[in-house]
C-alpha atoms as a PDB file:
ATOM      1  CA  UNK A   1     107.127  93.818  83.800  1.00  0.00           C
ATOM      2  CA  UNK A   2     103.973  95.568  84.837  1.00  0.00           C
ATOM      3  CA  UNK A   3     100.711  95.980  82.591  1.00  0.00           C
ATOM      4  CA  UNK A   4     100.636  97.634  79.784  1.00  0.00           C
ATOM      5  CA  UNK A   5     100.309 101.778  80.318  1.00  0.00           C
ATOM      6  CA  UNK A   6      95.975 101.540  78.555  1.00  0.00           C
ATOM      7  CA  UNK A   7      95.523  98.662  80.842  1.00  0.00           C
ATOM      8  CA  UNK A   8      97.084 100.865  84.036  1.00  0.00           C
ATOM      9  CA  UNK A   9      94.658 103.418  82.655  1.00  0.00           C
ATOM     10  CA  UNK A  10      91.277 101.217  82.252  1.00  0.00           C
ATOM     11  CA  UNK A  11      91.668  99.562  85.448  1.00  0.00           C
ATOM     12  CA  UNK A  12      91.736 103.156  87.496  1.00  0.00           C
ATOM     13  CA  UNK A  13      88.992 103.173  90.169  1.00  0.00           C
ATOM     14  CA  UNK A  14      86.050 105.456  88.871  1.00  0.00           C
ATOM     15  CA  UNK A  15      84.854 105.332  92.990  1.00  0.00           C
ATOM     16  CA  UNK A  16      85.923 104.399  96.275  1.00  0.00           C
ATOM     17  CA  UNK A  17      87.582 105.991  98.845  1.00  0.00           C
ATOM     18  CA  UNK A  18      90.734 107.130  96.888  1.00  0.00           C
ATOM     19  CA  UNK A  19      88.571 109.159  94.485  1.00  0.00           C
ATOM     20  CA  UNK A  20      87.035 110.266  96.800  1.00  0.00           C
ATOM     21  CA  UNK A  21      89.345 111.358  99.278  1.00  0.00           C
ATOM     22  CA  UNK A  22      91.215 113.343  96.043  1.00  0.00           C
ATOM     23  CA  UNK A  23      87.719 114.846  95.516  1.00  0.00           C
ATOM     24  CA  UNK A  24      87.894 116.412  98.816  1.00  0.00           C
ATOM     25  CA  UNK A  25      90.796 118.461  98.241  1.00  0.00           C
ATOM     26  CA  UNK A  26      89.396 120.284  95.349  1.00  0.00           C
ATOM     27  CA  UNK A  27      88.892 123.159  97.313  1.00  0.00           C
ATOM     28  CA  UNK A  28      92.645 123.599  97.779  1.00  0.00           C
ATOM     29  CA  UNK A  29      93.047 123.665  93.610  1.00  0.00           C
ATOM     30  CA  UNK A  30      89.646 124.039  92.453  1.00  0.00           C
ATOM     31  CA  UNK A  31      88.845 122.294  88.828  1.00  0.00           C
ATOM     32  CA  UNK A  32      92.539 120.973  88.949  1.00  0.00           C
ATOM     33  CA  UNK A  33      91.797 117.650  89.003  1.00  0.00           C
ATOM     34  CA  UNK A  34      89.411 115.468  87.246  1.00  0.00           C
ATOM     35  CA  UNK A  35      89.502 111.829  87.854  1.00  0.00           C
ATOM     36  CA  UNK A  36      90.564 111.281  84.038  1.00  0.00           C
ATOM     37  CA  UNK A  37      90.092 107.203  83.869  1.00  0.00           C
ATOM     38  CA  UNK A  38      89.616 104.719  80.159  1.00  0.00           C
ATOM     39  CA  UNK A  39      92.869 104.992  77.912  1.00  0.00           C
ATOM     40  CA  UNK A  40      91.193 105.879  74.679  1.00  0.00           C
ATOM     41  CA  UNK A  41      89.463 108.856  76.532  1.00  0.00           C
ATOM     42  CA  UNK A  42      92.413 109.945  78.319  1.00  0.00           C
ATOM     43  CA  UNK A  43      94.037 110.826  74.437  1.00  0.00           C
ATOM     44  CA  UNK A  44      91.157 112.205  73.872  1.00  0.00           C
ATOM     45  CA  UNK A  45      91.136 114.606  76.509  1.00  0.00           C
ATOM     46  CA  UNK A  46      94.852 115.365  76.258  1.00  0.00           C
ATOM     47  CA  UNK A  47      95.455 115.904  72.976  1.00  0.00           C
ATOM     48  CA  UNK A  48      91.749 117.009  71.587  1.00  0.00           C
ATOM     49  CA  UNK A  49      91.750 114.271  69.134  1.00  0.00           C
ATOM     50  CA  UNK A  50      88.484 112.936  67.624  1.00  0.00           C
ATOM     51  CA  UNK A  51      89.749 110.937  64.763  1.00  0.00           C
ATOM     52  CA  UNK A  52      89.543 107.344  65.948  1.00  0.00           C
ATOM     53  CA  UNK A  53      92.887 106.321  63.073  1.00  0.00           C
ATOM     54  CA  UNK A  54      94.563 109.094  64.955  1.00  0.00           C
ATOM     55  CA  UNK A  55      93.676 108.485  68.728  1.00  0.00           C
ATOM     56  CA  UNK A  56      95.293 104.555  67.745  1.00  0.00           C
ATOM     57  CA  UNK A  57      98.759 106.010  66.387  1.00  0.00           C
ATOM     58  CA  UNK A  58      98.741 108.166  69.776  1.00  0.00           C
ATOM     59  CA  UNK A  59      98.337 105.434  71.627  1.00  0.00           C
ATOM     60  CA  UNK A  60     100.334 102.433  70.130  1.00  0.00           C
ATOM     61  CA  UNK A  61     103.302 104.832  70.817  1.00  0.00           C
ATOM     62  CA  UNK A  62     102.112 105.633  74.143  1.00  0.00           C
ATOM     63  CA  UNK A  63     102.467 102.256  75.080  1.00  0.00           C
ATOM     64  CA  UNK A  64     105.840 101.577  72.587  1.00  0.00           C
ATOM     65  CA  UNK A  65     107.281 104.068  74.952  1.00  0.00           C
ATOM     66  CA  UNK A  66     106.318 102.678  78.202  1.00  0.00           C
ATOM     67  CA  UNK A  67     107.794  99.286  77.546  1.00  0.00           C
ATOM     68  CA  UNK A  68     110.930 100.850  76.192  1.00  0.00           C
ATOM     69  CA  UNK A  69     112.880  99.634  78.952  1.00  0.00           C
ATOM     70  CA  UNK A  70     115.428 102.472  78.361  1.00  0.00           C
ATOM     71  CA  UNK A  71     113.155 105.171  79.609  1.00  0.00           C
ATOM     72  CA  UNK A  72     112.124 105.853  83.160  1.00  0.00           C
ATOM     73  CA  UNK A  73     108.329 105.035  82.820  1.00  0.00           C
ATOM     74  CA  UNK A  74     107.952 101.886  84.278  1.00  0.00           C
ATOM     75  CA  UNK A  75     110.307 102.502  87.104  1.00  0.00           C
ATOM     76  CA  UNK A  76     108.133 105.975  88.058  1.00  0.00           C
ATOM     77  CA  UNK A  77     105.047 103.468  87.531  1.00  0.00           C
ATOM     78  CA  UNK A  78     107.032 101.340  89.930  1.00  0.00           C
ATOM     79  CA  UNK A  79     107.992 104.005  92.377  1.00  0.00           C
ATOM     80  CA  UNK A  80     104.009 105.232  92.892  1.00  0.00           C
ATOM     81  CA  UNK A  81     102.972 101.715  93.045  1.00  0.00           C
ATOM     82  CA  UNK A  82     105.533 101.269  95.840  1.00  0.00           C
ATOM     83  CA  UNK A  83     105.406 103.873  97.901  1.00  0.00           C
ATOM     84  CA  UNK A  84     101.511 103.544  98.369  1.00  0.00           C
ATOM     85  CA  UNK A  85     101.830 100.016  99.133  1.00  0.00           C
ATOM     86  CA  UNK A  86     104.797 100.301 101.799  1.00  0.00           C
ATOM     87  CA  UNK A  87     103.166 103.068 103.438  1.00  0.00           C
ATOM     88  CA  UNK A  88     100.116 101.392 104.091  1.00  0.00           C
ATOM     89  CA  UNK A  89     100.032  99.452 107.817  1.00  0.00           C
ATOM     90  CA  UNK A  90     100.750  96.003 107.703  1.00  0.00           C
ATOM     91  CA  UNK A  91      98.074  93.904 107.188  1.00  0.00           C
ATOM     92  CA  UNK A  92      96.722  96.709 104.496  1.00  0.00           C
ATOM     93  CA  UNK A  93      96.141  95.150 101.525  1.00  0.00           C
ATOM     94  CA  UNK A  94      93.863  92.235 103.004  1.00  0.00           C
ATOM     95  CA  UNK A  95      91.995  95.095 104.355  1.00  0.00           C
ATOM     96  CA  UNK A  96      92.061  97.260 101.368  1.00  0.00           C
ATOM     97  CA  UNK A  97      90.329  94.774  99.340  1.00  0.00           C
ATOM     98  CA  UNK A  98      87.954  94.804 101.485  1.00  0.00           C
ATOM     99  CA  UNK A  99      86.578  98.256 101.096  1.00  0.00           C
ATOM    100  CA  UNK A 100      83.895  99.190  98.492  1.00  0.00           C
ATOM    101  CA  UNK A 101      82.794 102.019  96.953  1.00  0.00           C
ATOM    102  CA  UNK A 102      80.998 103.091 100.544  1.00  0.00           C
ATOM    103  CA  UNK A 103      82.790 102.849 103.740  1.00  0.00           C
ATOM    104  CA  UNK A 104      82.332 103.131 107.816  1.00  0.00           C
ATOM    105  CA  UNK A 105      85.608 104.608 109.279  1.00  0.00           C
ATOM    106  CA  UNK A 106      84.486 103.677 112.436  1.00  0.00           C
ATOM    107  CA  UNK A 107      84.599  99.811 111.439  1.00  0.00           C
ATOM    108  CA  UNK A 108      88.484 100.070 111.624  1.00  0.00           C
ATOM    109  CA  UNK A 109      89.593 101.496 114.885  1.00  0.00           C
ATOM    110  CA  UNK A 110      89.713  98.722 116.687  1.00  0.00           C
ATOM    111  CA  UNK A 111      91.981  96.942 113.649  1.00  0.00           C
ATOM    112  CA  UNK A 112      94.353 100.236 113.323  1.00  0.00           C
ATOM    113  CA  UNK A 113      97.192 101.074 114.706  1.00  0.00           C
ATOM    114  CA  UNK A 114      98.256 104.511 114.559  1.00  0.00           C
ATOM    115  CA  UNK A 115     102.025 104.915 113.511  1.00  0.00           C
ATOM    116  CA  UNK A 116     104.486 106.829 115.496  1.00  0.00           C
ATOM    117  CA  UNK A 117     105.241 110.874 114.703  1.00  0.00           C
ATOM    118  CA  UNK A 118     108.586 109.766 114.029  1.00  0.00           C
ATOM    119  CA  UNK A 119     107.598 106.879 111.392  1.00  0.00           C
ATOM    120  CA  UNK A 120     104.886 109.546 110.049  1.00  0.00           C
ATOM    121  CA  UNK A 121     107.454 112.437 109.638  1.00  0.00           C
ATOM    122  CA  UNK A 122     109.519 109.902 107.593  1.00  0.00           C
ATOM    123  CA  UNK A 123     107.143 108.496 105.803  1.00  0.00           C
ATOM    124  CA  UNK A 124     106.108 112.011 104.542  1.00  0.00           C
ATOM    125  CA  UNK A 125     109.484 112.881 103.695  1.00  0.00           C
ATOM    126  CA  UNK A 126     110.397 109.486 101.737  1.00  0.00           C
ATOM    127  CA  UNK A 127     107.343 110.606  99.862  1.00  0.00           C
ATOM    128  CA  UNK A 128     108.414 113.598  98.889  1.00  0.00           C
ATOM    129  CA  UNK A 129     111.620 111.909  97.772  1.00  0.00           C
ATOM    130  CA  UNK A 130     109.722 108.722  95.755  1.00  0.00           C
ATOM    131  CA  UNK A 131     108.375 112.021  94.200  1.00  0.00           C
ATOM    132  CA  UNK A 132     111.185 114.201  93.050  1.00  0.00           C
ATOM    133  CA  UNK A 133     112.930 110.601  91.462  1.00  0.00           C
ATOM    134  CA  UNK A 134     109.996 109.581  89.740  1.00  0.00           C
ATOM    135  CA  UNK A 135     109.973 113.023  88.373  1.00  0.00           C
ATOM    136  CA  UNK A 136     113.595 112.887  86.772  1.00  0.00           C
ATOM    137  CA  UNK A 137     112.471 109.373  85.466  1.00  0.00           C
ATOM    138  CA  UNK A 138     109.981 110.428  83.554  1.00  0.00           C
ATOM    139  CA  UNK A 139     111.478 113.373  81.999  1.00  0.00           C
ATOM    140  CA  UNK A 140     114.806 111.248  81.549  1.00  0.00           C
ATOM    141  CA  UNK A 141     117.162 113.423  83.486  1.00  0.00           C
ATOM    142  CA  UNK A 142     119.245 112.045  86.060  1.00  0.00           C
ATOM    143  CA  UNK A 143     118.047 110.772  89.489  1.00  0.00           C
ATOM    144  CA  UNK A 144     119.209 113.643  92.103  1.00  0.00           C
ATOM    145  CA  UNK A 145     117.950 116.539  90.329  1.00  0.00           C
ATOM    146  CA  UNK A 146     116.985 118.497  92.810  1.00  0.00           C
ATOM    147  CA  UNK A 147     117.035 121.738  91.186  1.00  0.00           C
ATOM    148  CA  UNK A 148     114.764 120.648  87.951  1.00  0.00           C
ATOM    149  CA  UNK A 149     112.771 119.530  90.070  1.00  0.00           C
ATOM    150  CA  UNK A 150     111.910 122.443  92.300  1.00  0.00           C
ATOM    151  CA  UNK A 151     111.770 124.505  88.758  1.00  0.00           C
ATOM    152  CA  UNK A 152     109.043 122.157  87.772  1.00  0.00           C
ATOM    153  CA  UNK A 153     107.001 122.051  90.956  1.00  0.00           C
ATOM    154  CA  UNK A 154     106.132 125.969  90.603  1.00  0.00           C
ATOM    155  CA  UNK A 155     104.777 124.310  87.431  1.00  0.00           C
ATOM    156  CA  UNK A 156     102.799 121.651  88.750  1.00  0.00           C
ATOM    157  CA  UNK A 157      99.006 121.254  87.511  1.00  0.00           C
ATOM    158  CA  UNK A 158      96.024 118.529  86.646  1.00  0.00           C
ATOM    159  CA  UNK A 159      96.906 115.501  88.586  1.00  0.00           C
ATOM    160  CA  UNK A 160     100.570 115.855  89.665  1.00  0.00           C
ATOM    161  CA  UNK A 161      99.370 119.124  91.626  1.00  0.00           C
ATOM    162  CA  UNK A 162      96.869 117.268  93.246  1.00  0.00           C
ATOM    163  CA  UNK A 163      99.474 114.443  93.983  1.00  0.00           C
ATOM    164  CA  UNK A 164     101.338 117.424  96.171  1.00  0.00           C
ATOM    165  CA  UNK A 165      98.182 119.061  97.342  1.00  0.00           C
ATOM    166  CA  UNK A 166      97.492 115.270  98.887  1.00  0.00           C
ATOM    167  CA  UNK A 167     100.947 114.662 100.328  1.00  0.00           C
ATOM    168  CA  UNK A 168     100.995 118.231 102.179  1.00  0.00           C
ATOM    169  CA  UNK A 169      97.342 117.640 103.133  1.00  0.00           C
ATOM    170  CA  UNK A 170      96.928 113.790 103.672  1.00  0.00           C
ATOM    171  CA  UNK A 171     100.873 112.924 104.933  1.00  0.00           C
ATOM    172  CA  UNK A 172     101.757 116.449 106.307  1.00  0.00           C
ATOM    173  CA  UNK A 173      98.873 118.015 108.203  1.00  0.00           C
ATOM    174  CA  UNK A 174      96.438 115.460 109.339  1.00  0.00           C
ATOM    175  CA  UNK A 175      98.868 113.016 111.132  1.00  0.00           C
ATOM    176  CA  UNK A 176     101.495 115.685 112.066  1.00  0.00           C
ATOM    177  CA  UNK A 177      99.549 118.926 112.466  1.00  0.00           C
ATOM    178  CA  UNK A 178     100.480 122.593 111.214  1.00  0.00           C
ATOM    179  CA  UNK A 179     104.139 121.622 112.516  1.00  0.00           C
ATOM    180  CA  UNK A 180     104.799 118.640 110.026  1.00  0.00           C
ATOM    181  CA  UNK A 181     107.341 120.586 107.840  1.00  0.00           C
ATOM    182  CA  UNK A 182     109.625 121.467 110.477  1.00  0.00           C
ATOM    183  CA  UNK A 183     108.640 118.019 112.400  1.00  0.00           C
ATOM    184  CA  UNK A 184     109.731 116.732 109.122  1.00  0.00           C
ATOM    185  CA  UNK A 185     112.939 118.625 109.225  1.00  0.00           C
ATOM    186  CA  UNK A 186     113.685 117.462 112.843  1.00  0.00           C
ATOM    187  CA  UNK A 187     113.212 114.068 112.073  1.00  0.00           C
ATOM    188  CA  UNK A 188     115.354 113.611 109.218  1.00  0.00           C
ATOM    189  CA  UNK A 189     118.262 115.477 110.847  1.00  0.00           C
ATOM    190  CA  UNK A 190     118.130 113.458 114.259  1.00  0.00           C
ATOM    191  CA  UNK A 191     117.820 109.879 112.201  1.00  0.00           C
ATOM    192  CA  UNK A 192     120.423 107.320 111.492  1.00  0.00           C
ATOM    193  CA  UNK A 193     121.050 105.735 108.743  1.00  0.00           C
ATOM    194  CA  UNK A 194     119.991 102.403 110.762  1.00  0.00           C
ATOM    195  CA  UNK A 195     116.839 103.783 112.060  1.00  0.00           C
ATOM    196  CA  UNK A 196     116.008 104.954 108.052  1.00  0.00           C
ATOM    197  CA  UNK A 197     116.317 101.531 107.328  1.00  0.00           C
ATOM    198  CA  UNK A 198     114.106  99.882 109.527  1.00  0.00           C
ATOM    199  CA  UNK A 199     110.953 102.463 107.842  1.00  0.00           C
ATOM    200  CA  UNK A 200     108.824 100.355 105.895  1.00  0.00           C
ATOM    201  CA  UNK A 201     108.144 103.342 102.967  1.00  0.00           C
ATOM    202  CA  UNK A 202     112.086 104.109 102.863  1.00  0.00           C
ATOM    203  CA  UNK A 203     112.367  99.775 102.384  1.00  0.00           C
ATOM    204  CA  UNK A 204     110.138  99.621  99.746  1.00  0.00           C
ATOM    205  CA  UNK A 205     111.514 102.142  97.361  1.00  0.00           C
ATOM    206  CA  UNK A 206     115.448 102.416  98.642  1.00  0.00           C
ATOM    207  CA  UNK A 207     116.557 100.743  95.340  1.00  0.00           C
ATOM    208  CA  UNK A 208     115.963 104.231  93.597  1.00  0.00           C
ATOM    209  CA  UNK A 209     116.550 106.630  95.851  1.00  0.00           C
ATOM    210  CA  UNK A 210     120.357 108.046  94.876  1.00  0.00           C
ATOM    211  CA  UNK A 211     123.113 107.374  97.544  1.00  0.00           C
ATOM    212  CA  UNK A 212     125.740 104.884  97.631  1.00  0.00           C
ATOM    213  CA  UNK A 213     124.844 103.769 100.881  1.00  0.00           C
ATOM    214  CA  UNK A 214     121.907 104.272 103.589  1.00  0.00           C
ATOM    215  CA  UNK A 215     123.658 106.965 105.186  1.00  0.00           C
ATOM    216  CA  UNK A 216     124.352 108.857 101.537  1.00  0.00           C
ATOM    217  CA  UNK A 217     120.059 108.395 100.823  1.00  0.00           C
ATOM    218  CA  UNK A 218     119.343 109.620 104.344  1.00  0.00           C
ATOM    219  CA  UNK A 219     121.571 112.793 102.989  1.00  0.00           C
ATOM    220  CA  UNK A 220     119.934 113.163  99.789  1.00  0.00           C
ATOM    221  CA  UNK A 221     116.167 112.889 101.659  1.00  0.00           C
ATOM    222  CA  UNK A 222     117.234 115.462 104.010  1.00  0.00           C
ATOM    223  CA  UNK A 223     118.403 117.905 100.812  1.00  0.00           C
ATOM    224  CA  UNK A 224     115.593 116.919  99.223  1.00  0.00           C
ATOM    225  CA  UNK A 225     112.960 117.906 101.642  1.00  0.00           C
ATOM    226  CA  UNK A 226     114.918 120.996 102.768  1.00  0.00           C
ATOM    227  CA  UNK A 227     114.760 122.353  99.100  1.00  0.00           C
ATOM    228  CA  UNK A 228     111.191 121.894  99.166  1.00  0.00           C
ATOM    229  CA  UNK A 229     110.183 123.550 102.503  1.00  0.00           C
ATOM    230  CA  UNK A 230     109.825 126.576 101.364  1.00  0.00           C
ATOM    231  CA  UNK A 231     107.170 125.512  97.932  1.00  0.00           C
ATOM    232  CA  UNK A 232     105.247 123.466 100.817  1.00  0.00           C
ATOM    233  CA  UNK A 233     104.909 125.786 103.580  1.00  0.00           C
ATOM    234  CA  UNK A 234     104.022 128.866 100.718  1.00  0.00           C
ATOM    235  CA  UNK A 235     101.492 125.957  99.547  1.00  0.00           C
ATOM    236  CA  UNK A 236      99.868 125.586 102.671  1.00  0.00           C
ATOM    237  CA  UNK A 237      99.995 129.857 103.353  1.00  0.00           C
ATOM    238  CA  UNK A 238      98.702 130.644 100.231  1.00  0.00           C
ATOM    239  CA  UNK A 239      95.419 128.219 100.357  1.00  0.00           C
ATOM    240  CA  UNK A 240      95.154 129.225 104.112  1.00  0.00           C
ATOM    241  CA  UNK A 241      95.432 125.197 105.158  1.00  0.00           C
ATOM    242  CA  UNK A 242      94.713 124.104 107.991  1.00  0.00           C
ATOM    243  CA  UNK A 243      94.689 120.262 109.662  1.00  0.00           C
ATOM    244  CA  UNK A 244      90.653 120.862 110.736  1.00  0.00           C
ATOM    245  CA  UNK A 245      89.617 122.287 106.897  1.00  0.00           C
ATOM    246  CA  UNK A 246      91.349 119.153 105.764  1.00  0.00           C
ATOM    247  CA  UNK A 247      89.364 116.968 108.239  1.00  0.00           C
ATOM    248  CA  UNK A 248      85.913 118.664 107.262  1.00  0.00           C
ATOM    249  CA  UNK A 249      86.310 118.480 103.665  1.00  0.00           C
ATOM    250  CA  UNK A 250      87.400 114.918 103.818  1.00  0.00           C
ATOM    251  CA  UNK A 251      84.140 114.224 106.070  1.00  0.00           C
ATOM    252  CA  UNK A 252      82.004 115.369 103.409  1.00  0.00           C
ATOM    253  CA  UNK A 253      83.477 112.970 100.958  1.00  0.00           C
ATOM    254  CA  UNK A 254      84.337 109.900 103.260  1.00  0.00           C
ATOM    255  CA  UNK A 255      82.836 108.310 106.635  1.00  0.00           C
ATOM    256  CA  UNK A 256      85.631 109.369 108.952  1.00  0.00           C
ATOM    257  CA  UNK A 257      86.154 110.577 112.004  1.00  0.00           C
ATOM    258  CA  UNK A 258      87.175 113.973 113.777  1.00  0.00           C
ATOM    259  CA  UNK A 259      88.099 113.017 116.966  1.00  0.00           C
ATOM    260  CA  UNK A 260      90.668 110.709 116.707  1.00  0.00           C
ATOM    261  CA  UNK A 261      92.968 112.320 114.392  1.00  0.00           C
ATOM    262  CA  UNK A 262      96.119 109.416 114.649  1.00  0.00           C
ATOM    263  CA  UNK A 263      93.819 106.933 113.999  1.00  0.00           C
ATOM    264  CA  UNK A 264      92.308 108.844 110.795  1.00  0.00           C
ATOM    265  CA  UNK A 265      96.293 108.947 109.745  1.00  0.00           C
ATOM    266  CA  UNK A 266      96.624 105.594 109.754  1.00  0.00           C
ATOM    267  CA  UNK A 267      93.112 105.019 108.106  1.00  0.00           C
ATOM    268  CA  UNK A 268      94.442 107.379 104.883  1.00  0.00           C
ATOM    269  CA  UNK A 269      97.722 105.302 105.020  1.00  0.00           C
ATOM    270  CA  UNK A 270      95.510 101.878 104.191  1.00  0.00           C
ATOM    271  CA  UNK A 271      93.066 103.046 102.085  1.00  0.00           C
ATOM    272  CA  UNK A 272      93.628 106.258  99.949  1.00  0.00           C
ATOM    273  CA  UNK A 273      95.944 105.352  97.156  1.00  0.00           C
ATOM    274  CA  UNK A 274      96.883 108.507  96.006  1.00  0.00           C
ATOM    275  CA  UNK A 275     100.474 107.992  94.338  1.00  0.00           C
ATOM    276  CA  UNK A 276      99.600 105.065  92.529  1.00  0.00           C
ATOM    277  CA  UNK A 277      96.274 106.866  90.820  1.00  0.00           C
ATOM    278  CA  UNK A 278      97.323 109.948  89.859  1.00  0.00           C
ATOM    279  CA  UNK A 279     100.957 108.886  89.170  1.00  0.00           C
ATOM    280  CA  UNK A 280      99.075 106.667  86.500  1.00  0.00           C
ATOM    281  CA  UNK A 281      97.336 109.658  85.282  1.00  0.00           C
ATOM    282  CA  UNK A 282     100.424 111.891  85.580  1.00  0.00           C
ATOM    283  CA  UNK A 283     102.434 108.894  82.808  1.00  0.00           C
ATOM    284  CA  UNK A 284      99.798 108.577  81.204  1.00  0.00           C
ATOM    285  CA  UNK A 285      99.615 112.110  79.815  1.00  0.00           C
ATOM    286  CA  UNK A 286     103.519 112.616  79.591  1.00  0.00           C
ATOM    287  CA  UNK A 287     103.197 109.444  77.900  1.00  0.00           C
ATOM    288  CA  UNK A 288     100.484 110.760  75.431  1.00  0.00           C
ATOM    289  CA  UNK A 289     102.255 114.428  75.556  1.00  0.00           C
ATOM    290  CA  UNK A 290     105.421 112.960  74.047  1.00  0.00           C
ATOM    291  CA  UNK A 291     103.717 110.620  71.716  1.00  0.00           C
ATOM    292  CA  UNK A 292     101.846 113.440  69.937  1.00  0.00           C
ATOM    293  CA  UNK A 293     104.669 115.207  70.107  1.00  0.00           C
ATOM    294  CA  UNK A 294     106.805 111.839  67.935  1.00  0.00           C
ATOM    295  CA  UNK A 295     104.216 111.595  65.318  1.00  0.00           C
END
């Protein structure tokens, strides 16, 4: 079992290079995203609760529900957690410990190597996937709905926006340029089910990803991303993205590099953890959302 959901919560980084790598897409959704960390304060700021009695109800059932094995909250816990983890380079978690709160880019070439389109164009679409599951686990519905989910992406706001807002910008147009939807696309379509397997992202989180067999989750990927081309590529129109805004934001924020854009790729692969912290933040409200909602 994994920690407790107010542990999850405490423990989120208040610094570093994930936070700050989020903060540097705020000017794609402005104010959307505050880096909401502490359990207590997190009921507080979702519900607008100041009575301390109150804010403890709220959160013992917070935390009743996310051990309640017969919801999906610890397996969307364990889908973020995952996904962040396999898509980091091998050798990433000795190096991500290493990284404090203020970090040279330029430290890590030599120790980097830059993954493949193809690996990167599967990666981003096994993300998308880890995504739309943890979604239906969290709001109990089953597995391969494709279509709630797409109704609830127009939706999307606070933390699970910026979630998107860093997959499109972090997994789509820095390592595979304004062409990383329909590289994406191409990718998918041309892979076999033996070639899926061998991706370290698709490995780590396979388990949950519907399909009877590797060939039936390469299917439901390729579905999957298809049905959200069109919410990704409006995404990126309507905020007028582009890969070199991305990059000079982000260099604002972070000690990176322009000129070697693959390497940068693999750099935000390692070290910005962006499923795992706001897919905390995301259960953590529907957590405290529903709670509220019980009492």
């Amino acid at each position: 079992m994994s920690k407790p959901i107010y542990e999850l919560v405490d423990d989120l980084p208040t610094g570093g290079v994930t936070v700050m790598a989020l903060k540097s897409l705020d000017f794609v959704i402005p104010g959307q995203w505050q880096n909401l960390t502490g359990f207590n304060k997190t009921v507080q700021t979702v519900t607008g609760e100041t009575d301390p009695a109150m804010i403890q109800q709220i959160g013992e059932r917070a935390v009743a529900l996310f051990n309640d094995k017969s919801q999906g909250y610890q397996r969307a816990h364990w889908l973020y957690q995952t996904v962040d983890s396999a898509s980091g380079a091998l050798g990433a978690a000795a190096m991500a410990n290493k990284i404090g709160q203020d970090i040279s880019f330029l430290g890590f070439l030599d120790r980097l190597t830059p993954k493949p389109e193809k690996a990167q164009s599967i990666d981003l679409t096994v993300k998308l996937v880890t995504e739309l599951v943890a979604f239906c686990q969290i709001n109990g519905i089953p597995g391969d709905s494709i279509g709630d989910f797409l109704g609830a992406l127009g939706d999307y706001s606070g933390e699970s926006l910026m979630r998107m807002a860093a997959l499109v910008c972090f997994d789509g147009l820095v390592p595979l340029g304004p062409e990383f939807i329909q590289k994406g696309t191409a990718t998918i379509q041309g892979l076999t089910p033996k070639e899926l397997e061998q991706n370290q992202t698709f490995k780590g989180v396979s388990d949950l990803i519907p399909g009877n067999n590797s060939e039936g989750k390469l299917n439901f990927i390729g579905e999957s991303f298809d049905s959200v081309k069109g919410w990704m590529s409006g995404f990126v129109s309507s905020n007028s993205l582009t890969q070199d805004k991305v990059v000079d934001n982000l260099t604002k924020f972070v000690d990176v590099t322009k000129d070697k854009l693959d390497y940068l790729g693999a750099f935000l692969d390692i070290a910005v953890k962006y499923y795992s912290h706001t897919g905390t933040q995301t259960l953590a409200r529907r957590l405290i959302e529903r709670a509220v909602a019980e009492l």
